[in-house]
PDB file of N, CA and C in Angstrom:
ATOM      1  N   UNK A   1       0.824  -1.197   0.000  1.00  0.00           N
ATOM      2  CA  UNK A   1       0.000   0.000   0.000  1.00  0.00           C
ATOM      3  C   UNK A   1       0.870   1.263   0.000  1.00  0.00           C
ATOM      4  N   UNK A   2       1.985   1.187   0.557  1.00  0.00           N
ATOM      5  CA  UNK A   2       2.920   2.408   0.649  1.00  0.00           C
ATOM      6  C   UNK A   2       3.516   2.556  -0.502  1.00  0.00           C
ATOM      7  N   UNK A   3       3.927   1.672  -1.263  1.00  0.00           N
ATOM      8  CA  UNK A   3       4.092   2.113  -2.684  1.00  0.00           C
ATOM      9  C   UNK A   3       3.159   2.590  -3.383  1.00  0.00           C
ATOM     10  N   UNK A   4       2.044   2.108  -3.658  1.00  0.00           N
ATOM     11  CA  UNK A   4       0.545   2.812  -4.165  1.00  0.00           C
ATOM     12  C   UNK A   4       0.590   3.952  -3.755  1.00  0.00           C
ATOM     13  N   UNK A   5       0.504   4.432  -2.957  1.00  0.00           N
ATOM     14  CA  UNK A   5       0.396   5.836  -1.629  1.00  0.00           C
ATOM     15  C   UNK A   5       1.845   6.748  -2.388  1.00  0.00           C
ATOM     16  N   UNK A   6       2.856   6.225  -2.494  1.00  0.00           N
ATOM     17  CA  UNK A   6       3.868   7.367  -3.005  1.00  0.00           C
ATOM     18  C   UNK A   6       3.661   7.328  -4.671  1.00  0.00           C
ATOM     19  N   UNK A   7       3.341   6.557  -5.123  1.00  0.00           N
ATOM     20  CA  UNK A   7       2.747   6.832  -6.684  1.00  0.00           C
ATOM     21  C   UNK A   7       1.654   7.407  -6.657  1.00  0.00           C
ATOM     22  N   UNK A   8       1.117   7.226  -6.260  1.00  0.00           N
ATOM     23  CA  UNK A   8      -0.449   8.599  -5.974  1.00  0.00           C
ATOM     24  C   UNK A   8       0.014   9.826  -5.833  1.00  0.00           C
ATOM     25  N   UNK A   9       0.767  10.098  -4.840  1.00  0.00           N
ATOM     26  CA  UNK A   9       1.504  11.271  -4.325  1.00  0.00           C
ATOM     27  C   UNK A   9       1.913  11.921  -5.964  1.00  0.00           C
ATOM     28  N   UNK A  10       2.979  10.500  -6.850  1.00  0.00           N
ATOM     29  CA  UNK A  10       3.820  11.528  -7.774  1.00  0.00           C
ATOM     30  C   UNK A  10       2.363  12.047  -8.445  1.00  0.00           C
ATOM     31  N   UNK A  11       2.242  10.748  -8.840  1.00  0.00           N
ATOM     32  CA  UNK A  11       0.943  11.056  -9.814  1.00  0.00           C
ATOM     33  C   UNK A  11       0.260  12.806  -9.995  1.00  0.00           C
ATOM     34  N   UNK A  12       0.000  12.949  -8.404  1.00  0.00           N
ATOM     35  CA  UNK A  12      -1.096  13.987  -7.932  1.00  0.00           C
ATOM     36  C   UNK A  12      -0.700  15.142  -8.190  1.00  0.00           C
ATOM     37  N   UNK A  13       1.090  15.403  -7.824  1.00  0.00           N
ATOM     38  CA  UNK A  13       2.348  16.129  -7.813  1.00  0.00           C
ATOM     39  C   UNK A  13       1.876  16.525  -9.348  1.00  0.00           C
ATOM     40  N   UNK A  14       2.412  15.179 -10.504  1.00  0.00           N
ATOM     41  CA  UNK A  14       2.537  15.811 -11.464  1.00  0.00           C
ATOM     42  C   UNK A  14       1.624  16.375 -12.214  1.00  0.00           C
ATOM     43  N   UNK A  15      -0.131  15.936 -11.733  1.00  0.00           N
ATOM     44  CA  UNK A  15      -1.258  17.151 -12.078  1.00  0.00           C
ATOM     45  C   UNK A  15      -1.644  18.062 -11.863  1.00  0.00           C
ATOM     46  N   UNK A  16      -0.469  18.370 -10.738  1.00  0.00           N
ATOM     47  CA  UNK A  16      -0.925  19.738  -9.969  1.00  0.00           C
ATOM     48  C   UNK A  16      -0.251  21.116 -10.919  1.00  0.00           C
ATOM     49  N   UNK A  17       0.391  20.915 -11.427  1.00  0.00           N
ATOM     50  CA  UNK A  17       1.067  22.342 -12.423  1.00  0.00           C
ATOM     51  C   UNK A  17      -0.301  22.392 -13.968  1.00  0.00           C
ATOM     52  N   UNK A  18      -0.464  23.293 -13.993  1.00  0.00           N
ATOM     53  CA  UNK A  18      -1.338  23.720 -15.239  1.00  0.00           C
ATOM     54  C   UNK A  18      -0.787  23.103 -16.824  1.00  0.00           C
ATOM     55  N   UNK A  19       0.460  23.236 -16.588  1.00  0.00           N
ATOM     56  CA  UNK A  19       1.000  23.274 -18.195  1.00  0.00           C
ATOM     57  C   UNK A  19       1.231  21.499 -18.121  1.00  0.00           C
ATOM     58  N   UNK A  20       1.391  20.868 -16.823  1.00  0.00           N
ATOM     59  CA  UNK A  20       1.608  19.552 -17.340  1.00  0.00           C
ATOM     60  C   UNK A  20       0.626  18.707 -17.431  1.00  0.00           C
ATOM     61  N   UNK A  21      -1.004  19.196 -17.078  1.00  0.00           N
ATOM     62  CA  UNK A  21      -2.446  19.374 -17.147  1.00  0.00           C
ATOM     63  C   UNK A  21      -2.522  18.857 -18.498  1.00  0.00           C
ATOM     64  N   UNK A  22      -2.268  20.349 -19.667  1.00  0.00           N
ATOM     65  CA  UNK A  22      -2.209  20.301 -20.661  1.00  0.00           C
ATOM     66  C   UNK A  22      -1.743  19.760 -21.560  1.00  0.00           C
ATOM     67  N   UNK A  23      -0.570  19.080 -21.322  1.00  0.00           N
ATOM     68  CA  UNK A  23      -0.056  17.957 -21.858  1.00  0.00           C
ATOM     69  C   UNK A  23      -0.375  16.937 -21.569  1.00  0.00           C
ATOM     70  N   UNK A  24      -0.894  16.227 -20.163  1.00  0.00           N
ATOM     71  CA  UNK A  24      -2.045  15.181 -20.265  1.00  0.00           C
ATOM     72  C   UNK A  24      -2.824  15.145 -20.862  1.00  0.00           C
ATOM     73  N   UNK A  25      -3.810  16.500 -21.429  1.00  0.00           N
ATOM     74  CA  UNK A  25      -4.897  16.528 -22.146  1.00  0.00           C
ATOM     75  C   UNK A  25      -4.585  16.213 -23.532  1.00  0.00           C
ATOM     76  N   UNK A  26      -3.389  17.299 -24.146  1.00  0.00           N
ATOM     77  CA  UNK A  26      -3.096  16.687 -25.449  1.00  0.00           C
ATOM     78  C   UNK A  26      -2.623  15.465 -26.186  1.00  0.00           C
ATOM     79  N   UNK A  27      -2.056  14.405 -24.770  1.00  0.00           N
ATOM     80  CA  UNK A  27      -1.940  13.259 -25.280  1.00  0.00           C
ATOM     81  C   UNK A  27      -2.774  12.384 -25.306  1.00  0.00           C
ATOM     82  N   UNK A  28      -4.500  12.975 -24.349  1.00  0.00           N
ATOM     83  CA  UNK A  28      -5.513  12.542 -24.414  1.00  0.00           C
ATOM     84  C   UNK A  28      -5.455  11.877 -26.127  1.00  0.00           C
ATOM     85  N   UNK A  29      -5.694  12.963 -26.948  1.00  0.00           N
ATOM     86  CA  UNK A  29      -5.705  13.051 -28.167  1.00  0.00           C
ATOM     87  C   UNK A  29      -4.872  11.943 -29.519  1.00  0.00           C
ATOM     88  N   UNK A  30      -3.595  11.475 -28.572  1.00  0.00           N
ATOM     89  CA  UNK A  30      -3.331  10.693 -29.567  1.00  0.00           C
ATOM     90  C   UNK A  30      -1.563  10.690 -29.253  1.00  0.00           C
ATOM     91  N   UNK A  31      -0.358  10.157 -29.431  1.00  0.00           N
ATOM     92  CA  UNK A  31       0.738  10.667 -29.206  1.00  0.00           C
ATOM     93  C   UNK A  31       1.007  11.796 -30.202  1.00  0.00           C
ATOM     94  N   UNK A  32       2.422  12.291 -29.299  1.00  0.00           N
ATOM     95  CA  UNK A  32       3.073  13.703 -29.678  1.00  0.00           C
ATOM     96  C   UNK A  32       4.160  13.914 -29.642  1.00  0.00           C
ATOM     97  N   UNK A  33       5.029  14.278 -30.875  1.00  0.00           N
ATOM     98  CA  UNK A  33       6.620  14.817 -30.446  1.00  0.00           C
ATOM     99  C   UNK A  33       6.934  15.564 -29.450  1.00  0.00           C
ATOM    100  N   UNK A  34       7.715  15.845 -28.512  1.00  0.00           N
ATOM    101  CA  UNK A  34       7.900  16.718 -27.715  1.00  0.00           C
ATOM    102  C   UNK A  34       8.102  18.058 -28.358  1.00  0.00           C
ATOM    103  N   UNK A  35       8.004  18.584 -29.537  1.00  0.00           N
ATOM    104  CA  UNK A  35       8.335  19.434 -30.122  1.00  0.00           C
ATOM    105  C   UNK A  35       6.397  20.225 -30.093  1.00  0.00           C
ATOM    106  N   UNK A  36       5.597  18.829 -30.799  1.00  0.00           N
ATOM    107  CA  UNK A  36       4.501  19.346 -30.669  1.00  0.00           C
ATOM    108  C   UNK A  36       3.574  19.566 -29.516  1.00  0.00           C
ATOM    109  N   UNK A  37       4.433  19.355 -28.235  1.00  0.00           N
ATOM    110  CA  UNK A  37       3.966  19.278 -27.248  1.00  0.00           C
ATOM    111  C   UNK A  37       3.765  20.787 -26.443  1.00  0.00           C
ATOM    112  N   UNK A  38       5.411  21.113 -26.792  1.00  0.00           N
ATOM    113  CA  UNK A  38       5.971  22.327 -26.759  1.00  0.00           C
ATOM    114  C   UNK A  38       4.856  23.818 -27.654  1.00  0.00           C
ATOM    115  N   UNK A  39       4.664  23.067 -28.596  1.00  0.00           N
ATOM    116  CA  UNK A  39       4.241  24.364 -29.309  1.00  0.00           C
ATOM    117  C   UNK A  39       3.111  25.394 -28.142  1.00  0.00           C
ATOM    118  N   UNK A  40       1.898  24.655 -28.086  1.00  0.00           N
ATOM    119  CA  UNK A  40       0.818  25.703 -27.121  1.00  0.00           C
ATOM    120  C   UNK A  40       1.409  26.313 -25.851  1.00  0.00           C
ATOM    121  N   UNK A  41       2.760  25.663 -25.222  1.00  0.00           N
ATOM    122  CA  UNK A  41       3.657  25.936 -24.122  1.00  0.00           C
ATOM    123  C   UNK A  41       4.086  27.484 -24.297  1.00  0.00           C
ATOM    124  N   UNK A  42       3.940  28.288 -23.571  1.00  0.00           N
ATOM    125  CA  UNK A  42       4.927  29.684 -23.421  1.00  0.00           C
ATOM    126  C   UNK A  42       6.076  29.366 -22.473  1.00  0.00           C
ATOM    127  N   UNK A  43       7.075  28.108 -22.684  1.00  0.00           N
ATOM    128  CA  UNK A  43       7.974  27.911 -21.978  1.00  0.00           C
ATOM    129  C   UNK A  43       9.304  27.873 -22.957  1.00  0.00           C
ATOM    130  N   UNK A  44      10.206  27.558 -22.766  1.00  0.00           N
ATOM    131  CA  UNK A  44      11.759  27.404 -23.627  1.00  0.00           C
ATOM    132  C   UNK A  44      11.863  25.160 -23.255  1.00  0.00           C
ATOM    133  N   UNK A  45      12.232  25.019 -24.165  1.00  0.00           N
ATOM    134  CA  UNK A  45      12.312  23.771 -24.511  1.00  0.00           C
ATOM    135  C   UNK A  45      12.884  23.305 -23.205  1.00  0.00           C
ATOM    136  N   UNK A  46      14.006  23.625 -22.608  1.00  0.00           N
ATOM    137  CA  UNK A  46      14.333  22.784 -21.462  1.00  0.00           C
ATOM    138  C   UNK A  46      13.358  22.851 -20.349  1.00  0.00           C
ATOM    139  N   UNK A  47      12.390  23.900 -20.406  1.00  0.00           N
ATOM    140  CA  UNK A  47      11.397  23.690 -19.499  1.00  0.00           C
ATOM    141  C   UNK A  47      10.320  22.794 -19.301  1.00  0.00           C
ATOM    142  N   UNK A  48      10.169  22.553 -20.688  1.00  0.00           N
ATOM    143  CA  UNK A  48       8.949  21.617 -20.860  1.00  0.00           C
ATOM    144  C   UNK A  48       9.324  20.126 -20.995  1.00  0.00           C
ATOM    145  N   UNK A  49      10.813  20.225 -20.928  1.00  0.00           N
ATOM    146  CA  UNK A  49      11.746  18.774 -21.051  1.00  0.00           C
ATOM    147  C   UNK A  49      11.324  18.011 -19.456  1.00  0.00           C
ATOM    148  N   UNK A  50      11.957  19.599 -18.903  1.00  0.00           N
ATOM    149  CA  UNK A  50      11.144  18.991 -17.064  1.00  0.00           C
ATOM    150  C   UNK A  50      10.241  18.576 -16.917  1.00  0.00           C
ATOM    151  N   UNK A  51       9.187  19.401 -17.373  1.00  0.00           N
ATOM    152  CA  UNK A  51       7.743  19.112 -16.997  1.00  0.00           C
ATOM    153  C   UNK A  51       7.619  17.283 -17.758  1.00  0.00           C
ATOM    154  N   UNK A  52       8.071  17.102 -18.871  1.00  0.00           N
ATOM    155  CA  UNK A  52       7.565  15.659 -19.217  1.00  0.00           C
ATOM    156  C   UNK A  52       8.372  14.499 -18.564  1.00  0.00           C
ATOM    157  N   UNK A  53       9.483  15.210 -18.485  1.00  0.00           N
ATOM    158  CA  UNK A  53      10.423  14.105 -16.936  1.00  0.00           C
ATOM    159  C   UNK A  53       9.704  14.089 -15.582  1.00  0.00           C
ATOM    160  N   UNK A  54       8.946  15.234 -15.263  1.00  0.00           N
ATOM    161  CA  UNK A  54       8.180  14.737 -14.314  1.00  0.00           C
ATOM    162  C   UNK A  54       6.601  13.958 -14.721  1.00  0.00           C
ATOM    163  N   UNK A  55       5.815  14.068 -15.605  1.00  0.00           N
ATOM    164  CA  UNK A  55       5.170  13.143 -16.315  1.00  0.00           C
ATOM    165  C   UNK A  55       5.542  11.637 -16.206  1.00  0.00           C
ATOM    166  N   UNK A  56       6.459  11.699 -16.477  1.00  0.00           N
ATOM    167  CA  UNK A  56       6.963  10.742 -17.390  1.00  0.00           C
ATOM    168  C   UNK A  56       7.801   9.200 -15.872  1.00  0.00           C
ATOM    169  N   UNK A  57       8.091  10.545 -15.142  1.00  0.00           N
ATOM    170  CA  UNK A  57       8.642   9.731 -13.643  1.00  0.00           C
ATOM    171  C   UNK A  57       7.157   9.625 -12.471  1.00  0.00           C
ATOM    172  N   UNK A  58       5.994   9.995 -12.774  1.00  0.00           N
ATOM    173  CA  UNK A  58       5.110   9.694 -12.169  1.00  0.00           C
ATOM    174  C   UNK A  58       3.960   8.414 -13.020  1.00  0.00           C
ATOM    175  N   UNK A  59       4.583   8.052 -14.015  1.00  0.00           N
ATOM    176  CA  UNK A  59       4.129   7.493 -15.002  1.00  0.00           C
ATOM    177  C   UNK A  59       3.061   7.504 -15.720  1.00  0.00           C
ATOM    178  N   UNK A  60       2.405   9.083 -15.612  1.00  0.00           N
ATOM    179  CA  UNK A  60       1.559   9.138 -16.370  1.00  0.00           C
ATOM    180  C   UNK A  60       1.880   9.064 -17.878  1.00  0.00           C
ATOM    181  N   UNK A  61       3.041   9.544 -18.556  1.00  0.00           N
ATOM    182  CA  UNK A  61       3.409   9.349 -19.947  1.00  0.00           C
ATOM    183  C   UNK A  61       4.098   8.140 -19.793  1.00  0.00           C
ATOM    184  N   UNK A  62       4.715   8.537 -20.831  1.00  0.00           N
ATOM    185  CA  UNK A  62       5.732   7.507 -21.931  1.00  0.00           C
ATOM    186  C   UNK A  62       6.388   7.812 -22.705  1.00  0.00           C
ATOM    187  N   UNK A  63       7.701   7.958 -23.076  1.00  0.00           N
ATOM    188  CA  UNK A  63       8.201   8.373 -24.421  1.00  0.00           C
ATOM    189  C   UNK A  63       9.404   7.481 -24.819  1.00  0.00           C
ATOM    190  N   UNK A  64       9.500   7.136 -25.840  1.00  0.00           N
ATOM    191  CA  UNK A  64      10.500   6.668 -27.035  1.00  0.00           C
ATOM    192  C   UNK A  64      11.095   7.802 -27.998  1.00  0.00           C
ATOM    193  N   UNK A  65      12.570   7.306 -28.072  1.00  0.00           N
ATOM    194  CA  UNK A  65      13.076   8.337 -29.111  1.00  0.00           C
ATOM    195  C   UNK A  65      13.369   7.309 -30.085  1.00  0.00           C
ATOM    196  N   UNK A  66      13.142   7.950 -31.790  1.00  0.00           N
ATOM    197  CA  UNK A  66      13.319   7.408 -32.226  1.00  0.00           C
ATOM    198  C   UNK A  66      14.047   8.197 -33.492  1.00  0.00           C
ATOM    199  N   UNK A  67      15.974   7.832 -33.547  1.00  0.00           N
ATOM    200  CA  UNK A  67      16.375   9.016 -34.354  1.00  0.00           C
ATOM    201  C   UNK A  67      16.203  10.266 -33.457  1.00  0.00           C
ATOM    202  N   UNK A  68      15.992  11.034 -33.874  1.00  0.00           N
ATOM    203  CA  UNK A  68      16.446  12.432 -33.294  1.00  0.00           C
ATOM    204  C   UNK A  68      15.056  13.030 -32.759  1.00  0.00           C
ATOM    205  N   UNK A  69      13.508  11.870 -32.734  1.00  0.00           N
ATOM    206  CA  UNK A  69      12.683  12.472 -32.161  1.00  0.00           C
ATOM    207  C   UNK A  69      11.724  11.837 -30.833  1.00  0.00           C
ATOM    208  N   UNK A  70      11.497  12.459 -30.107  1.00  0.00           N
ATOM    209  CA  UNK A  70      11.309  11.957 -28.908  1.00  0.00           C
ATOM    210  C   UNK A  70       9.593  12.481 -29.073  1.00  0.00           C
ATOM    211  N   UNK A  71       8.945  10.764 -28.676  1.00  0.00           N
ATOM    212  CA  UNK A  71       7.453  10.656 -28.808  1.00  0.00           C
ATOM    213  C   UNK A  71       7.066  10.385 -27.468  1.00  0.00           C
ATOM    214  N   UNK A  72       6.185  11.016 -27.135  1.00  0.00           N
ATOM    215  CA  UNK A  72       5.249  10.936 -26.044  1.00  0.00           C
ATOM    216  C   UNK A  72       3.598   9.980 -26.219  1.00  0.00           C
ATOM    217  N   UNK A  73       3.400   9.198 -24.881  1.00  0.00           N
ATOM    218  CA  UNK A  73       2.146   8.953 -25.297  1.00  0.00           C
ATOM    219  C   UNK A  73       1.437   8.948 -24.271  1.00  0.00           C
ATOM    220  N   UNK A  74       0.510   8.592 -23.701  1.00  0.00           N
ATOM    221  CA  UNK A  74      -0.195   8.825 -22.253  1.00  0.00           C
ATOM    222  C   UNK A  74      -0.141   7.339 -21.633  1.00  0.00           C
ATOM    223  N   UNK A  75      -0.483   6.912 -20.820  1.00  0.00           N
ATOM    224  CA  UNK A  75       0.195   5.870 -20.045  1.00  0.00           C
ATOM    225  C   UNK A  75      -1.649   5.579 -19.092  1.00  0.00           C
ATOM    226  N   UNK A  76      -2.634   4.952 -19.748  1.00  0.00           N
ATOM    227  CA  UNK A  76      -4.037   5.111 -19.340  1.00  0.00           C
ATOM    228  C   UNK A  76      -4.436   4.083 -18.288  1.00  0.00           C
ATOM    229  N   UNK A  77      -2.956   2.980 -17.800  1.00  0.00           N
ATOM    230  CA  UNK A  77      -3.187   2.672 -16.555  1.00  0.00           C
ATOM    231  C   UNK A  77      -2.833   3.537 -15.471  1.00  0.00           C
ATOM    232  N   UNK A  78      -2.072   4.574 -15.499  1.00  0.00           N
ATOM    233  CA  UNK A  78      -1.862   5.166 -14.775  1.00  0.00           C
ATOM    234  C   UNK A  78      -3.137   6.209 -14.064  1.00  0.00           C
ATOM    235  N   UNK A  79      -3.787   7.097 -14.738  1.00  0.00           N
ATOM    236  CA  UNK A  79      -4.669   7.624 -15.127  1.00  0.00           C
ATOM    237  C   UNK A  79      -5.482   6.466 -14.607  1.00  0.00           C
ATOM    238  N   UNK A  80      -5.937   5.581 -14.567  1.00  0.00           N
ATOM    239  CA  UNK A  80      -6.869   4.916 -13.723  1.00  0.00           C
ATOM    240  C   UNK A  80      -6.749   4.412 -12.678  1.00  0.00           C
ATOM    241  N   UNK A  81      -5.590   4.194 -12.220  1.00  0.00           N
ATOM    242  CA  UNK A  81      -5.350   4.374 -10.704  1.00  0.00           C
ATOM    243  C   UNK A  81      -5.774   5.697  -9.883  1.00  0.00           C
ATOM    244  N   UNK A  82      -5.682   6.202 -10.576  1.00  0.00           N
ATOM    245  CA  UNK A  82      -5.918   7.889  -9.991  1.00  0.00           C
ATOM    246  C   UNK A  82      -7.274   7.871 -10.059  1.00  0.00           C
ATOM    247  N   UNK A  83      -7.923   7.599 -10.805  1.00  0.00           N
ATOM    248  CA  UNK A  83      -9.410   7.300 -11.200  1.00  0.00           C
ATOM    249  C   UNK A  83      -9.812   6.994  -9.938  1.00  0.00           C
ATOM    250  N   UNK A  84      -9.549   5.405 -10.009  1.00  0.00           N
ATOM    251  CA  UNK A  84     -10.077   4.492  -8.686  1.00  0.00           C
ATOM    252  C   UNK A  84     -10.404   4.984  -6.813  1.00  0.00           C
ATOM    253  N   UNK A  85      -8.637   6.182  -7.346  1.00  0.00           N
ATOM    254  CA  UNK A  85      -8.624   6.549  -6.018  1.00  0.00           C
ATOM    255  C   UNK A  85      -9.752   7.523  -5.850  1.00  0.00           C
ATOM    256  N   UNK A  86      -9.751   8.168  -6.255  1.00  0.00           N
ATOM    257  CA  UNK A  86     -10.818   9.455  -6.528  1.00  0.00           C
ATOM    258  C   UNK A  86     -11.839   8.560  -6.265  1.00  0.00           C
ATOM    259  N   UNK A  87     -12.560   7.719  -6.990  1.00  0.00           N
ATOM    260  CA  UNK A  87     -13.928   7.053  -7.193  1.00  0.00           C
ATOM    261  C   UNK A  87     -13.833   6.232  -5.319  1.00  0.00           C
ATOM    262  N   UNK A  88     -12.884   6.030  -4.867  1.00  0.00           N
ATOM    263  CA  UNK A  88     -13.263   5.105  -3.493  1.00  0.00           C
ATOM    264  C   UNK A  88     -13.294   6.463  -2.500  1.00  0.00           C
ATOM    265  N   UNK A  89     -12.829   7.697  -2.646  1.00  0.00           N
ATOM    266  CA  UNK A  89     -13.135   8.628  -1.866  1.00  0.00           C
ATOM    267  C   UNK A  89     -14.273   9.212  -1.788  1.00  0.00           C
ATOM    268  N   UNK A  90     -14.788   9.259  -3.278  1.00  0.00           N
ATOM    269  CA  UNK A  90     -16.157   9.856  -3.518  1.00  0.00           C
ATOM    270  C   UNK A  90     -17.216   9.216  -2.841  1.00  0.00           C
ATOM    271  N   UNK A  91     -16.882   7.791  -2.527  1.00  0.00           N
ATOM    272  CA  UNK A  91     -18.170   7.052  -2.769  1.00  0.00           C
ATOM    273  C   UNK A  91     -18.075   7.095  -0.880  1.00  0.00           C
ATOM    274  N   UNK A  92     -16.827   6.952  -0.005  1.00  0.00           N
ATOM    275  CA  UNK A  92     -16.796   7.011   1.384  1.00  0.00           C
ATOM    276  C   UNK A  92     -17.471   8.414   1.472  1.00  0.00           C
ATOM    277  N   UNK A  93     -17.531   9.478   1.009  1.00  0.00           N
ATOM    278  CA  UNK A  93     -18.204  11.070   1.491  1.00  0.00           C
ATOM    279  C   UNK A  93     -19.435  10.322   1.010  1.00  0.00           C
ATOM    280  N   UNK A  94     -20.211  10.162  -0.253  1.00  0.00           N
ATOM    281  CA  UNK A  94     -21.831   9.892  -0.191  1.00  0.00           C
ATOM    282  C   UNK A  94     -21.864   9.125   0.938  1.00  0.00           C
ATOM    283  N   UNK A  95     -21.438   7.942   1.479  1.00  0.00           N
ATOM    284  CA  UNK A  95     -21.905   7.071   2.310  1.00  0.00           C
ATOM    285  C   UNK A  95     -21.933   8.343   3.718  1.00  0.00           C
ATOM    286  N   UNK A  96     -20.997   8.698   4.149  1.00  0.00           N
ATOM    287  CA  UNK A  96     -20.947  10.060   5.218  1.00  0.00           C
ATOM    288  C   UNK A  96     -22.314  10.832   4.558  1.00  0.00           C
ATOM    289  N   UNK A  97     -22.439  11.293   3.910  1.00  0.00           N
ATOM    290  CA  UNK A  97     -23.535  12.522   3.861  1.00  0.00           C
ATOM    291  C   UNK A  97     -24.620  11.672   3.198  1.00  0.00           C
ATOM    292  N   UNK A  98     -24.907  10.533   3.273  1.00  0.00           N
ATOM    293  CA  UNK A  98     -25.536   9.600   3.501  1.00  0.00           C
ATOM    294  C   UNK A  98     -26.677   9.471   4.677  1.00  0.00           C
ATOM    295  N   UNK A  99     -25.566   9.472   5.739  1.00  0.00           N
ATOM    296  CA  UNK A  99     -25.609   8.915   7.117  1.00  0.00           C
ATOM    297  C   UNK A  99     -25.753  10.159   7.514  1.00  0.00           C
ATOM    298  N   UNK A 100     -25.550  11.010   7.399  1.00  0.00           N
ATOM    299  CA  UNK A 100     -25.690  12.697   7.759  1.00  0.00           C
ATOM    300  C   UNK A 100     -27.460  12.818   8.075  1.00  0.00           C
ATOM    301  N   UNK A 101     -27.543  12.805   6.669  1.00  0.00           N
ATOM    302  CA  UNK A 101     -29.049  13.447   6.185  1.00  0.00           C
ATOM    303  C   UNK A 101     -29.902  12.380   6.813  1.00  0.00           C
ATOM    304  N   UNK A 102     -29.491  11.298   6.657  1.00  0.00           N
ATOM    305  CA  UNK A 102     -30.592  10.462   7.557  1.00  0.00           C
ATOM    306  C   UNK A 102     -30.801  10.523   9.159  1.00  0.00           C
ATOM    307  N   UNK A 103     -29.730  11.327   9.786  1.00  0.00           N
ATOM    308  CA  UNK A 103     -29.223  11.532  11.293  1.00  0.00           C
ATOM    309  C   UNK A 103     -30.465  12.548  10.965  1.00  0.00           C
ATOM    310  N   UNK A 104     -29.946  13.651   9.808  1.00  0.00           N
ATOM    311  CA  UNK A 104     -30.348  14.809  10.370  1.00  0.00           C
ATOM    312  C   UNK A 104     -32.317  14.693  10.303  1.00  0.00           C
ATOM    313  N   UNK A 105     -32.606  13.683   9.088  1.00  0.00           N
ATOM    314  CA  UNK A 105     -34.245  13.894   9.073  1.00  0.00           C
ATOM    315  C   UNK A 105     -34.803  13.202  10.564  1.00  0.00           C
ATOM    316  N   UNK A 106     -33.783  12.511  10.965  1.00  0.00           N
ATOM    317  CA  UNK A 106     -34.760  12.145  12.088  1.00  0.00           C
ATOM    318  C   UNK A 106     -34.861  12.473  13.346  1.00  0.00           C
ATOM    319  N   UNK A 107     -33.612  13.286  13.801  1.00  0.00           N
ATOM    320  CA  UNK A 107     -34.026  14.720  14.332  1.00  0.00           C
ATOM    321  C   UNK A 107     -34.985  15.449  13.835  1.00  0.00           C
ATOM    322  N   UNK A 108     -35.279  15.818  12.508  1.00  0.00           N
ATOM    323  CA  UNK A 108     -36.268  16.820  12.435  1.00  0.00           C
ATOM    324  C   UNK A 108     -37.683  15.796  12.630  1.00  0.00           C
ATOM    325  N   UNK A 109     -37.700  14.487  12.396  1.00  0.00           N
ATOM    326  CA  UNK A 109     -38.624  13.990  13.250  1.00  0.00           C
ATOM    327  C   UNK A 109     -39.142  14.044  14.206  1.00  0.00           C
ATOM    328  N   UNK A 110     -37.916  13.612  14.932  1.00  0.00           N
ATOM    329  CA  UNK A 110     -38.328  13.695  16.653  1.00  0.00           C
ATOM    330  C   UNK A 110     -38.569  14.688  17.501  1.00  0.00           C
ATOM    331  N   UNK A 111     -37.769  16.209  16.597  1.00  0.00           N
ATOM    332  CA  UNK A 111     -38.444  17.341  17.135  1.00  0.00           C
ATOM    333  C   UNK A 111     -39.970  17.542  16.674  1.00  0.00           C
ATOM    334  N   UNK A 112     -40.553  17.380  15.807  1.00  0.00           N
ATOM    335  CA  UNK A 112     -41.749  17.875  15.084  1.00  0.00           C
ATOM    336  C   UNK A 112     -42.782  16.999  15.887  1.00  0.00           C
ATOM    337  N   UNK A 113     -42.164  15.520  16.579  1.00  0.00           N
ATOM    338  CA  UNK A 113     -42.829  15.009  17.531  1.00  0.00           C
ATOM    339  C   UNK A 113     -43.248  15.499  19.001  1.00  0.00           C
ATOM    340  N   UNK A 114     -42.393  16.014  19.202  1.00  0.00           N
ATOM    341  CA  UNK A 114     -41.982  16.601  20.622  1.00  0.00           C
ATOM    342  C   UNK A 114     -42.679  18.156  20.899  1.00  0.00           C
ATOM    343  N   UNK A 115     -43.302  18.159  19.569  1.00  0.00           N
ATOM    344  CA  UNK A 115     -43.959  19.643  19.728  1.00  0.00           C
ATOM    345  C   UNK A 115     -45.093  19.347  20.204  1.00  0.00           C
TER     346      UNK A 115
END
């Protein structure tokens, strides 16, 4: 579980910056040279080299060079781990506000009795 738990962590790490957001999204789309990755970026190439080394070390990507060009692709088990986690948190809060609202109607029961 503690390995799960620090890959979540990178995972979470590496969705938390905007621009490496956006490059998750665009590989939604299909793979990408790092060149075309770069383009919508207002960064300088070694910047966005980082950003996909951190991608890429949380394993949401992937890339192969091949010759002088380096391809990116999205990595969609990863991305569903993250899923899962999200989906078992969501579902522990409904069960809580679940159990809430049913606390709370029957207080408003037992007061409306008590009148």
């Amino acid at each position: 579980m503690l390995n799960q738990s620090h890959a979540l962590d990178r995972m979470f790490h590496a969705l938390a910056d905007p621009s490496r957001r956006r490059v998750v999204e665009q590989l939604t789309r299909g793979s990408a040279s790092v060149s075309e990755l770069a383009k919508p970026l207002r960064m300088s190439l070694p910047s966005v080299l980082q950003h996909l080394q951190i991608l890429e070390e949380s394993g949401l990507i992937r890339s192969e060079k091949v010759g002088r060009v380096r391809t990116c692709r999205i990595e969609p088990k990863a991305l569903a781990r993250a899923e899962h986690w999200i989906t078992r948190q969501r579902d522990v809060w409904e069960q809580r506000l679940d159990r809430l609202g049913a606390y709370l109607a029957a207080e408003e029961e037992k007061d409306k009795g008590n009148r």
